[in-house]
Every structure is written in C-alpha cells, then in structure tokens.
C-alpha atoms as a PDB file:
ATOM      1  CA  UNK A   1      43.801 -21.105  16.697  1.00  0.00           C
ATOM      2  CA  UNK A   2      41.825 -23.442  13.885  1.00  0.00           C
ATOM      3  CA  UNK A   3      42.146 -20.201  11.560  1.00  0.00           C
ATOM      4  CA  UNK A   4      46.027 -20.287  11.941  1.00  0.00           C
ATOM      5  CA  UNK A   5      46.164 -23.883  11.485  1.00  0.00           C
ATOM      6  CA  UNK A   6      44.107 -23.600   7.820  1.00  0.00           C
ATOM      7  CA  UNK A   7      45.811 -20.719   7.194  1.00  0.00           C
ATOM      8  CA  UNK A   8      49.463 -22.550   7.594  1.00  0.00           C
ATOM      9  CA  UNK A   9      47.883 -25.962   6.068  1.00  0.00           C
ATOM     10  CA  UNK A  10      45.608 -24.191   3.233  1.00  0.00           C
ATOM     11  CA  UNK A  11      43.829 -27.620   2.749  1.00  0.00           C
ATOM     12  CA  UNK A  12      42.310 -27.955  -0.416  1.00  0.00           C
ATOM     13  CA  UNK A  13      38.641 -29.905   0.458  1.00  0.00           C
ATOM     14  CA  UNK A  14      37.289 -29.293   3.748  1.00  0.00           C
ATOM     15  CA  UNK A  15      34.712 -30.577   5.388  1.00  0.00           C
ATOM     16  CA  UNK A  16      32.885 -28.283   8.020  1.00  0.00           C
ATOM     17  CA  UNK A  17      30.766 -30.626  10.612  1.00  0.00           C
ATOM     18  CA  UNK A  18      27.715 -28.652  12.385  1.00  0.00           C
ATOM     19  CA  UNK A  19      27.875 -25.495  10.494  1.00  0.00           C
ATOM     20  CA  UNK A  20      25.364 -23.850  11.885  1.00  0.00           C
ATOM     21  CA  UNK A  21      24.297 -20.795  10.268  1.00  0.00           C
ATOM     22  CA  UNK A  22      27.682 -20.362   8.738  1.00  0.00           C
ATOM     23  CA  UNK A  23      29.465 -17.474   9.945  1.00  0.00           C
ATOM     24  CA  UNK A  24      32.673 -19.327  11.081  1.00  0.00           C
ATOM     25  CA  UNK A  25      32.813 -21.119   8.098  1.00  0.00           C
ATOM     26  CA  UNK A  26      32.853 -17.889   5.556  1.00  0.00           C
ATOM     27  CA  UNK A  27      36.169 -16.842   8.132  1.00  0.00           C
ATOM     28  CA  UNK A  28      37.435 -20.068   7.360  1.00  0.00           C
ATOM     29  CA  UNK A  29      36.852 -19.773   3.073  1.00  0.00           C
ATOM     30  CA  UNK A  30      40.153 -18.083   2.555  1.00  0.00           C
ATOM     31  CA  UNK A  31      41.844 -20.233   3.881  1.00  0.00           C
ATOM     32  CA  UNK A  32      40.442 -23.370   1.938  1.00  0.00           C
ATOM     33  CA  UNK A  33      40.036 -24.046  -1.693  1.00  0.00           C
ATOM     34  CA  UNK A  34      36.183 -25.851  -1.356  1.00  0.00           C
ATOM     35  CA  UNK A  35      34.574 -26.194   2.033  1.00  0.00           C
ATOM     36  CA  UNK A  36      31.554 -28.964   1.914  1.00  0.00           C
ATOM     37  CA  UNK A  37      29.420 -27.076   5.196  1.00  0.00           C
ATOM     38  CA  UNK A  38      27.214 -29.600   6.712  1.00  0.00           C
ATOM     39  CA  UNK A  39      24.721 -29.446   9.454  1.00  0.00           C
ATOM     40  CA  UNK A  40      21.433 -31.278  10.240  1.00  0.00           C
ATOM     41  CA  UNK A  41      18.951 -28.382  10.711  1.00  0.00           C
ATOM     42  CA  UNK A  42      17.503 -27.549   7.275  1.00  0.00           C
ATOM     43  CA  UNK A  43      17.037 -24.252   8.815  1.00  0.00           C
ATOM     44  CA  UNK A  44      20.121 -23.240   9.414  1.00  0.00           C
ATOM     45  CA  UNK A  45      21.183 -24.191   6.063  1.00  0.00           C
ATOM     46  CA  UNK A  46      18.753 -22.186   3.718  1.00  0.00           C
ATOM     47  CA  UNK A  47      19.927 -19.443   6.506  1.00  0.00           C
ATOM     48  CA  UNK A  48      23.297 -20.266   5.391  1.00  0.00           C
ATOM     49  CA  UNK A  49      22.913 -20.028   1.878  1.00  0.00           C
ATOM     50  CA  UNK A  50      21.413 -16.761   2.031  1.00  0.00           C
ATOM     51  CA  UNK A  51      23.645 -14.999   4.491  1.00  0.00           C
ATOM     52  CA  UNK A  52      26.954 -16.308   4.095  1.00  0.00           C
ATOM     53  CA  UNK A  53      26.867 -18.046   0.503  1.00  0.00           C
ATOM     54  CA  UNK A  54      30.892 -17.628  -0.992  1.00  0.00           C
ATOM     55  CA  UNK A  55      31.211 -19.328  -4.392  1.00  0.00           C
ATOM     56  CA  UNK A  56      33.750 -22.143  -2.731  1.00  0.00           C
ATOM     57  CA  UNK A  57      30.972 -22.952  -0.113  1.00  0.00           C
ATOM     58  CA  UNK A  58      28.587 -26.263  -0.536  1.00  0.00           C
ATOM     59  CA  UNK A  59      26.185 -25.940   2.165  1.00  0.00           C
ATOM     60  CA  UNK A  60      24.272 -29.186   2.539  1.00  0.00           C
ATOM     61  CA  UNK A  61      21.649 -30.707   5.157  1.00  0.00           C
ATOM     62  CA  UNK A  62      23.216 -33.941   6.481  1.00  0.00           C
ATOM     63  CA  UNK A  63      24.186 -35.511   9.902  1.00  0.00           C
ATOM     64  CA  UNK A  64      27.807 -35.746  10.940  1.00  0.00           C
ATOM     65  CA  UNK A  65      27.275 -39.396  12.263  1.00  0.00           C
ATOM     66  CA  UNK A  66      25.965 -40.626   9.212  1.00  0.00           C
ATOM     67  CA  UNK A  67      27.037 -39.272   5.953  1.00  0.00           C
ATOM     68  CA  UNK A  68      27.612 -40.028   2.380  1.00  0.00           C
ATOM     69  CA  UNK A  69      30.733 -39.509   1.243  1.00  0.00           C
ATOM     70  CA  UNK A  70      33.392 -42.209  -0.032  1.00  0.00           C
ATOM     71  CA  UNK A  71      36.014 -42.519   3.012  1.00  0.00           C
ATOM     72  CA  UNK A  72      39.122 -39.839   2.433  1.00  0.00           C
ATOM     73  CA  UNK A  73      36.735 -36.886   0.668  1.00  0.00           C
ATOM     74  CA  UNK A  74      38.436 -34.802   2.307  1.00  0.00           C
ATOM     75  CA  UNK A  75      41.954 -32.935   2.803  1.00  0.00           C
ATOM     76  CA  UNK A  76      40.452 -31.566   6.576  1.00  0.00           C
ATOM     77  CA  UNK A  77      37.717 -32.453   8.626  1.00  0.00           C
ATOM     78  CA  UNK A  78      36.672 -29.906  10.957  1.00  0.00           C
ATOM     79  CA  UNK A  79      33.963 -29.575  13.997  1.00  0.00           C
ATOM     80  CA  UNK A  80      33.145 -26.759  15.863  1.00  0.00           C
ATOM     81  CA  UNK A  81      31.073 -27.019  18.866  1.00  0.00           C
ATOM     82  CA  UNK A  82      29.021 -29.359  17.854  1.00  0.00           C
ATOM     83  CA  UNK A  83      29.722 -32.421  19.991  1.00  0.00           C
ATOM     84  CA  UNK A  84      27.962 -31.474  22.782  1.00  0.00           C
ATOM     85  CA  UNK A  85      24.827 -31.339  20.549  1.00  0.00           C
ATOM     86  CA  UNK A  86      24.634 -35.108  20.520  1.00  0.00           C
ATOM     87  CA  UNK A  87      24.488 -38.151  22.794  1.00  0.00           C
ATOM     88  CA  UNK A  88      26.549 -40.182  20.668  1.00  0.00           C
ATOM     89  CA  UNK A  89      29.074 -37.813  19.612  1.00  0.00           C
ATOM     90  CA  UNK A  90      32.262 -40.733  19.290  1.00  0.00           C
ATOM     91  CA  UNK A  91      30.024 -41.540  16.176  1.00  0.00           C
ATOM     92  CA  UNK A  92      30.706 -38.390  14.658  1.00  0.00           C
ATOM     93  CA  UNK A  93      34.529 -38.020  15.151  1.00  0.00           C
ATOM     94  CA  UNK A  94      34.705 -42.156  14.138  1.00  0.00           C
ATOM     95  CA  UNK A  95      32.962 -40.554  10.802  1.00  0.00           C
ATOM     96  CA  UNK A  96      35.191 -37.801  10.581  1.00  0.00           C
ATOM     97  CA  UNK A  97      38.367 -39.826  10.655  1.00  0.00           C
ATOM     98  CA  UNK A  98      36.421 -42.188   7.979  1.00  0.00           C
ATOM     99  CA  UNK A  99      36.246 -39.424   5.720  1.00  0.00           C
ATOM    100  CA  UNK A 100      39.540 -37.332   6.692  1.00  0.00           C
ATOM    101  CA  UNK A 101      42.651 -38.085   4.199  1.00  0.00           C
ATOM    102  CA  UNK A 102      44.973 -36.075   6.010  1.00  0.00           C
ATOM    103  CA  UNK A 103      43.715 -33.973   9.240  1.00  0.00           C
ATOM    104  CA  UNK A 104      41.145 -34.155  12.081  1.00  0.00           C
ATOM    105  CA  UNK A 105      40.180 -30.617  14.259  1.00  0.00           C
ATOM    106  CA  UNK A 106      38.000 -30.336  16.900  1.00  0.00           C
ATOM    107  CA  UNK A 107      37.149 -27.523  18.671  1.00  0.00           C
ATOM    108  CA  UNK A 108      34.939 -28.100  22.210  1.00  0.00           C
ATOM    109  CA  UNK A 109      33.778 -25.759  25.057  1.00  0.00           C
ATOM    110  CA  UNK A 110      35.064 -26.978  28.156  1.00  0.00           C
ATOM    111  CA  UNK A 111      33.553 -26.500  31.834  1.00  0.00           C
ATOM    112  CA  UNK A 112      36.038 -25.299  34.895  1.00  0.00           C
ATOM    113  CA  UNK A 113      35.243 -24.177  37.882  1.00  0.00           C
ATOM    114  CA  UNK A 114      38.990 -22.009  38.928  1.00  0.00           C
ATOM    115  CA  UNK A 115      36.764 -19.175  39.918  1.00  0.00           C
ATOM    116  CA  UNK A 116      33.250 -17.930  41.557  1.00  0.00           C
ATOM    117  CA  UNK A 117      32.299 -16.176  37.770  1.00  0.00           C
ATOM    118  CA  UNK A 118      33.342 -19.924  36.153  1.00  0.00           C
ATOM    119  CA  UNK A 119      31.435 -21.750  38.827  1.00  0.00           C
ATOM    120  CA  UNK A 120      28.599 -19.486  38.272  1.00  0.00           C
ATOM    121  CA  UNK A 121      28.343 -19.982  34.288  1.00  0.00           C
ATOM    122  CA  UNK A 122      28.423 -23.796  35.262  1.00  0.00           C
ATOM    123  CA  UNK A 123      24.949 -23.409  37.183  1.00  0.00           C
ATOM    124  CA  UNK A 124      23.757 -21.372  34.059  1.00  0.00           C
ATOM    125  CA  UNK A 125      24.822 -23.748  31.784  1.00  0.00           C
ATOM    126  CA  UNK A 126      22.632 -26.371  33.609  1.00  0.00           C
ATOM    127  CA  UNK A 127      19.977 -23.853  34.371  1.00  0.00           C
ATOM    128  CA  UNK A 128      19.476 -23.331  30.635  1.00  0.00           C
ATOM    129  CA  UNK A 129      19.712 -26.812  29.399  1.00  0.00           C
ATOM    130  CA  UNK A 130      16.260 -27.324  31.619  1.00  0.00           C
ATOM    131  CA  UNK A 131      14.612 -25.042  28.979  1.00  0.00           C
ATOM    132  CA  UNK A 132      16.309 -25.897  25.990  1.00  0.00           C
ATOM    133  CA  UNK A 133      15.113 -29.656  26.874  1.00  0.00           C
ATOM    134  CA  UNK A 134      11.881 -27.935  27.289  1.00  0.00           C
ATOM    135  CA  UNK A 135      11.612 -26.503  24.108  1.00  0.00           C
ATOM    136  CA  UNK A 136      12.550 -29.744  22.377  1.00  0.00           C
ATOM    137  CA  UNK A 137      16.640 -28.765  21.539  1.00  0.00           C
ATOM    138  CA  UNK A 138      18.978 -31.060  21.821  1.00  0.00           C
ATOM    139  CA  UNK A 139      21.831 -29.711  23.632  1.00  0.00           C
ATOM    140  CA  UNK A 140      23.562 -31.481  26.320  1.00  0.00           C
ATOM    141  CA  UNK A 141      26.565 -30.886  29.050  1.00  0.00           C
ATOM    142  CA  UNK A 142      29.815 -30.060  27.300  1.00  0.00           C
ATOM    143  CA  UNK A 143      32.411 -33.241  27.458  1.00  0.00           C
ATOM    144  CA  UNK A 144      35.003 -32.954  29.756  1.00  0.00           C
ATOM    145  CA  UNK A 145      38.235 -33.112  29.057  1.00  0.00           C
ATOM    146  CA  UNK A 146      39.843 -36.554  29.923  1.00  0.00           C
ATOM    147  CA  UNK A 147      36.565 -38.174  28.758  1.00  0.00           C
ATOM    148  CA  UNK A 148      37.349 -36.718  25.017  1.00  0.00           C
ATOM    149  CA  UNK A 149      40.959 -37.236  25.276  1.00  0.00           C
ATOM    150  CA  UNK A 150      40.753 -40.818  26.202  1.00  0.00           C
ATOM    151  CA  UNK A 151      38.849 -41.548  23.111  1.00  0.00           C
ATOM    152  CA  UNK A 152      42.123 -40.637  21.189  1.00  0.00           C
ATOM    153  CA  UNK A 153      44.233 -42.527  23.581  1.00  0.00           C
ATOM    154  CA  UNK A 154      42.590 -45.361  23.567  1.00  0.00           C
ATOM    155  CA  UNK A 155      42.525 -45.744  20.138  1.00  0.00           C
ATOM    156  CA  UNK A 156      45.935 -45.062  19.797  1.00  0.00           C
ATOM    157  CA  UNK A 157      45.633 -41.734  17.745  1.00  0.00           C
ATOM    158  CA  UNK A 158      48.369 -39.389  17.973  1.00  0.00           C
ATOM    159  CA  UNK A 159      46.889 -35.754  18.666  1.00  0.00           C
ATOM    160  CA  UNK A 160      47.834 -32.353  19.928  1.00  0.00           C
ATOM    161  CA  UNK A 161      45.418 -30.888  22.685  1.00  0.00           C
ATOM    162  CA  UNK A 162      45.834 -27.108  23.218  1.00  0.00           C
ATOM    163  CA  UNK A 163      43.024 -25.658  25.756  1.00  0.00           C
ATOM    164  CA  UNK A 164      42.446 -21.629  25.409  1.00  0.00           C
ATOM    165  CA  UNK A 165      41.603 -20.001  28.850  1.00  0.00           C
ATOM    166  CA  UNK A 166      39.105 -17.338  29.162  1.00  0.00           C
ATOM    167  CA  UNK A 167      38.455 -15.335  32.086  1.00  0.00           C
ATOM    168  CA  UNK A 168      36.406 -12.350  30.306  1.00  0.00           C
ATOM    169  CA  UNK A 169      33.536 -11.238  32.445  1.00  0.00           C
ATOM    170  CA  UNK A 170      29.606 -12.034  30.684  1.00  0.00           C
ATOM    171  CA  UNK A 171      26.816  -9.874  32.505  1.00  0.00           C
ATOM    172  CA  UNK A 172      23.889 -12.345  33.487  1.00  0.00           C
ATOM    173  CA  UNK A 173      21.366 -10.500  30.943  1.00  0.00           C
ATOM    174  CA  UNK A 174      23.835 -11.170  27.829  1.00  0.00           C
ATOM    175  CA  UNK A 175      24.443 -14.750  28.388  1.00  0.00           C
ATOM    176  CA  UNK A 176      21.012 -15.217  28.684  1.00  0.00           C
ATOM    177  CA  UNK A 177      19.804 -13.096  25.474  1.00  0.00           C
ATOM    178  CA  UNK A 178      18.823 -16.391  23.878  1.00  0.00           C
ATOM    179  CA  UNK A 179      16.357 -17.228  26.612  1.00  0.00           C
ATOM    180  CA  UNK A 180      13.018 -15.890  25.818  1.00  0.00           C
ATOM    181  CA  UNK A 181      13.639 -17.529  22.440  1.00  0.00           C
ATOM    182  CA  UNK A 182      13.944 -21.254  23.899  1.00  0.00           C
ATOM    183  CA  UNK A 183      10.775 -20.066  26.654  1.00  0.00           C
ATOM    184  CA  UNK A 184       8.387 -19.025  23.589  1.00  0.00           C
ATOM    185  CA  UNK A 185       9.213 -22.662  22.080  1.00  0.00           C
ATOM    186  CA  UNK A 186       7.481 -24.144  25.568  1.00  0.00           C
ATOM    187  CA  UNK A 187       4.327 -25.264  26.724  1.00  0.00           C
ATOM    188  CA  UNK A 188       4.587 -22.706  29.482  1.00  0.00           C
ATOM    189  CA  UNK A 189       6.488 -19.946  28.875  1.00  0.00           C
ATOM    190  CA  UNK A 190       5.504 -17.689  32.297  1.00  0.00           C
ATOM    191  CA  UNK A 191       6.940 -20.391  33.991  1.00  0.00           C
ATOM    192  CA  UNK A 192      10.534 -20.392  32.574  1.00  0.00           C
ATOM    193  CA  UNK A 193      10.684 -16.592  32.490  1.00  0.00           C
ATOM    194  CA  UNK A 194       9.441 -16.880  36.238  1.00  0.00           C
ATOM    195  CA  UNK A 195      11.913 -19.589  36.890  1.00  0.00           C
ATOM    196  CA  UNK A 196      14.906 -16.949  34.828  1.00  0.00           C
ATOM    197  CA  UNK A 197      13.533 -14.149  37.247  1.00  0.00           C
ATOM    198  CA  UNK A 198      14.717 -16.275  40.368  1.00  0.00           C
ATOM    199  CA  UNK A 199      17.954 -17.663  38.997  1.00  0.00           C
ATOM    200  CA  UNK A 200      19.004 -13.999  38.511  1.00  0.00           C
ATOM    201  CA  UNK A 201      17.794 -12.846  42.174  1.00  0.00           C
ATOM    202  CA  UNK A 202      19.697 -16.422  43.284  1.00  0.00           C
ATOM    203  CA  UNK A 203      22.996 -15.139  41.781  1.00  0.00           C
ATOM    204  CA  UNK A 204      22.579 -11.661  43.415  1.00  0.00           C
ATOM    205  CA  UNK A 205      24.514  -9.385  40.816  1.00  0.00           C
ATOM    206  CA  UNK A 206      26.775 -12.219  40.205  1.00  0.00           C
ATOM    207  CA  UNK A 207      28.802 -12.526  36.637  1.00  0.00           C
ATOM    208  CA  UNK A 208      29.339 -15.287  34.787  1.00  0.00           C
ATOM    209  CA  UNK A 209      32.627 -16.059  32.438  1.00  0.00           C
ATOM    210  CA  UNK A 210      33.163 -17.569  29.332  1.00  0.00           C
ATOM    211  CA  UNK A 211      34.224 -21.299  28.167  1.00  0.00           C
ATOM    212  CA  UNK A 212      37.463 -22.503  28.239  1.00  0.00           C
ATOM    213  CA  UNK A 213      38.164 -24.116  24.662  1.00  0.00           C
ATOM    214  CA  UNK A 214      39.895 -27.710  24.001  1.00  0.00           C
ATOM    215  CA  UNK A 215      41.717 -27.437  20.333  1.00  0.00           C
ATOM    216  CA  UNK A 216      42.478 -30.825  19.010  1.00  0.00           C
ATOM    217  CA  UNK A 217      44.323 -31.554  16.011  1.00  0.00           C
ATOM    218  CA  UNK A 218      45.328 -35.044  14.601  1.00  0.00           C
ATOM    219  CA  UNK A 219      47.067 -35.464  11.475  1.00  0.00           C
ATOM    220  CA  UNK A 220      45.437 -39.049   9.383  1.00  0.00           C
ATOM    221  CA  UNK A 221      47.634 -40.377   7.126  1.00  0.00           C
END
C-alpha cells in the first residue's frame, strides 16, 4: 500500500520516522529521490549503514518527537510502526506534520479480536510486552483505531484511513523467535523462558494470526 502510494507520488525528499534497521526503507529508495532515515537507536543505525546503505539514503540517529529540521523539509513524511514504541506518540505525528510540505503516512498494527487465532495473538502480544518491559524496551500496546483517528478529527485534518486484514496463520514458536533475545537482556532469564514454557502449554497447540494494518494518508498543503 505505502509502496504504491510513493511509487504514484515519487516524492522528491522523504523523511523515514523509526527506521529501524532499514530494510523497508531501501524498498522504498526507488521510489524517492533522497530519503533522510531516522531512528533513535544508534544501533540500528550503524546497522543500517552497513546493511542497507543506497547512495540516496541519509541514515541519522535522532528522535521523531524532537528533531531538527526547519518546518516543510520535506516532500513526505513517513512512519512505520513506530508509534506504538512511545508513550507520547501525538508528539511525533504533531512533528511530522511540522516538517511535512505536502504528505503525511502512517502505517500502525492494529489489534482485533474476529477470531480465536486473533484473540490468541492479543494474549501474546501482552504476554511478550511483560519481558520486553523486563529487558528494559520500550514497546507498548498498539493504538487502537478510533483513538488514532480522532487525533485527525479533532484537529480537523482531512485523511484517508485504509485498514489491511490479515488472517494468515503464525505457529506459536515463530512469533516468538525473538524471545530468548529479550529473556537474555533480564535479570532472570530461567524465569521468562519458564514463564514462555507455560504460555505455550496454556494455548494447547493453539495458532496465533497476524496484525491487521491501519494505512493513513493526509495530504499538507
């Protein structure tokens, strides 16, 4: 959906909120003349530069809420996923709208609980933010719907909402291949994997299903 959108748009400086280590933002380069990729984890972006490093990429370490460009940098200001990775994430689309000359996208996961596999990937979801807390990440429930819409609405921005529905079936021991990595960050790792152990034996064989995805674009000017 957000590649179709550049693709039709071809926007000439984008801005890429919470890039993370970069791989959606090399599928978005050829569809953009400069991308500015920004994410707070220095980590991530020396991990960026190395593995997905395109000469009309700027990767730099900087958070979304609080950055340092002039207002209107940029042709398109995009987020992906990265919301839900702060407690004050209306900060971070008020920013991108300060810097957007032209178009705002956001991309979100969205919770729904239309079946037992959705339901069950809810209770994961919440299972695994225990350990991620843990472990000293800050990741957080995903926003529901009407609470992110009603920031445009109120506000009075006009904005097209298009939610993707996904019904694919995860097994238990792929959605939870991160795990161990969050567990080892821990004071007490044998406890979390012991605590994994009985979440798996509480679902009994159980799947688990993807995300829905909300897709909202707003035009600026």
């Amino acid at each position: 959906m957000l590649l179709e959108k550049l693709q039709t748009l071809k926007p000439q400086k984008v801005l890429d909120i919470g890039c993370g280590c970069g791989d959606f933002t090399k599928e978005m380069s050829p569809y953009c003349g400069h991308i500015t990729a920004i994410d707070c984890s220095e980590r991530l972006i020396e991990r960026c530069k190395k593995e997905n490093n395109l000469s009309n990429i700027e990767y730099l370490c900087m958070d979304g809420r609080h950055t340092t460009f002039r207002d209107k940098s940029f042709d398109c200001v995009i987020e992906r996923a990265s919301l839900h990775h702060m407690t004050s994430w209306d900060k971070q689309i008020d920013e991108m709208f300060r810097l957007s000359g032209k178009h705002v996208m956001i991309i979100e996961p969205l919770d729904d609980d239309r079946s037992v596999e959705k339901r069950n990937l809810n209770e994961a979801e919440d299972f695994y933010l225990e350990v991620q807390h843990e472990a000293g990440y800050e990741h957080y429930n995903h926003i529901k719907k009407d609470v992110l819409l009603d920031y445009f609405i109120s506000r009075g921005i006009k904005h097209e909402c298009i939610i993707n529905k996904f019904d694919d079936v995860i097994e238990f021991d792929e959605y939870f291949s991160m795990y161990e990595y969050f567990a080892d960050k821990t004071s007490n790792k044998d406890y979390w994997m012991n605590r994994l152990n009985e979440f798996k034996e509480k679902l009994n064989g159980g799947k688990l299903c993807p995300n829905d995805v909300i897709n909202i674009f707003c035009i600026t000017d």
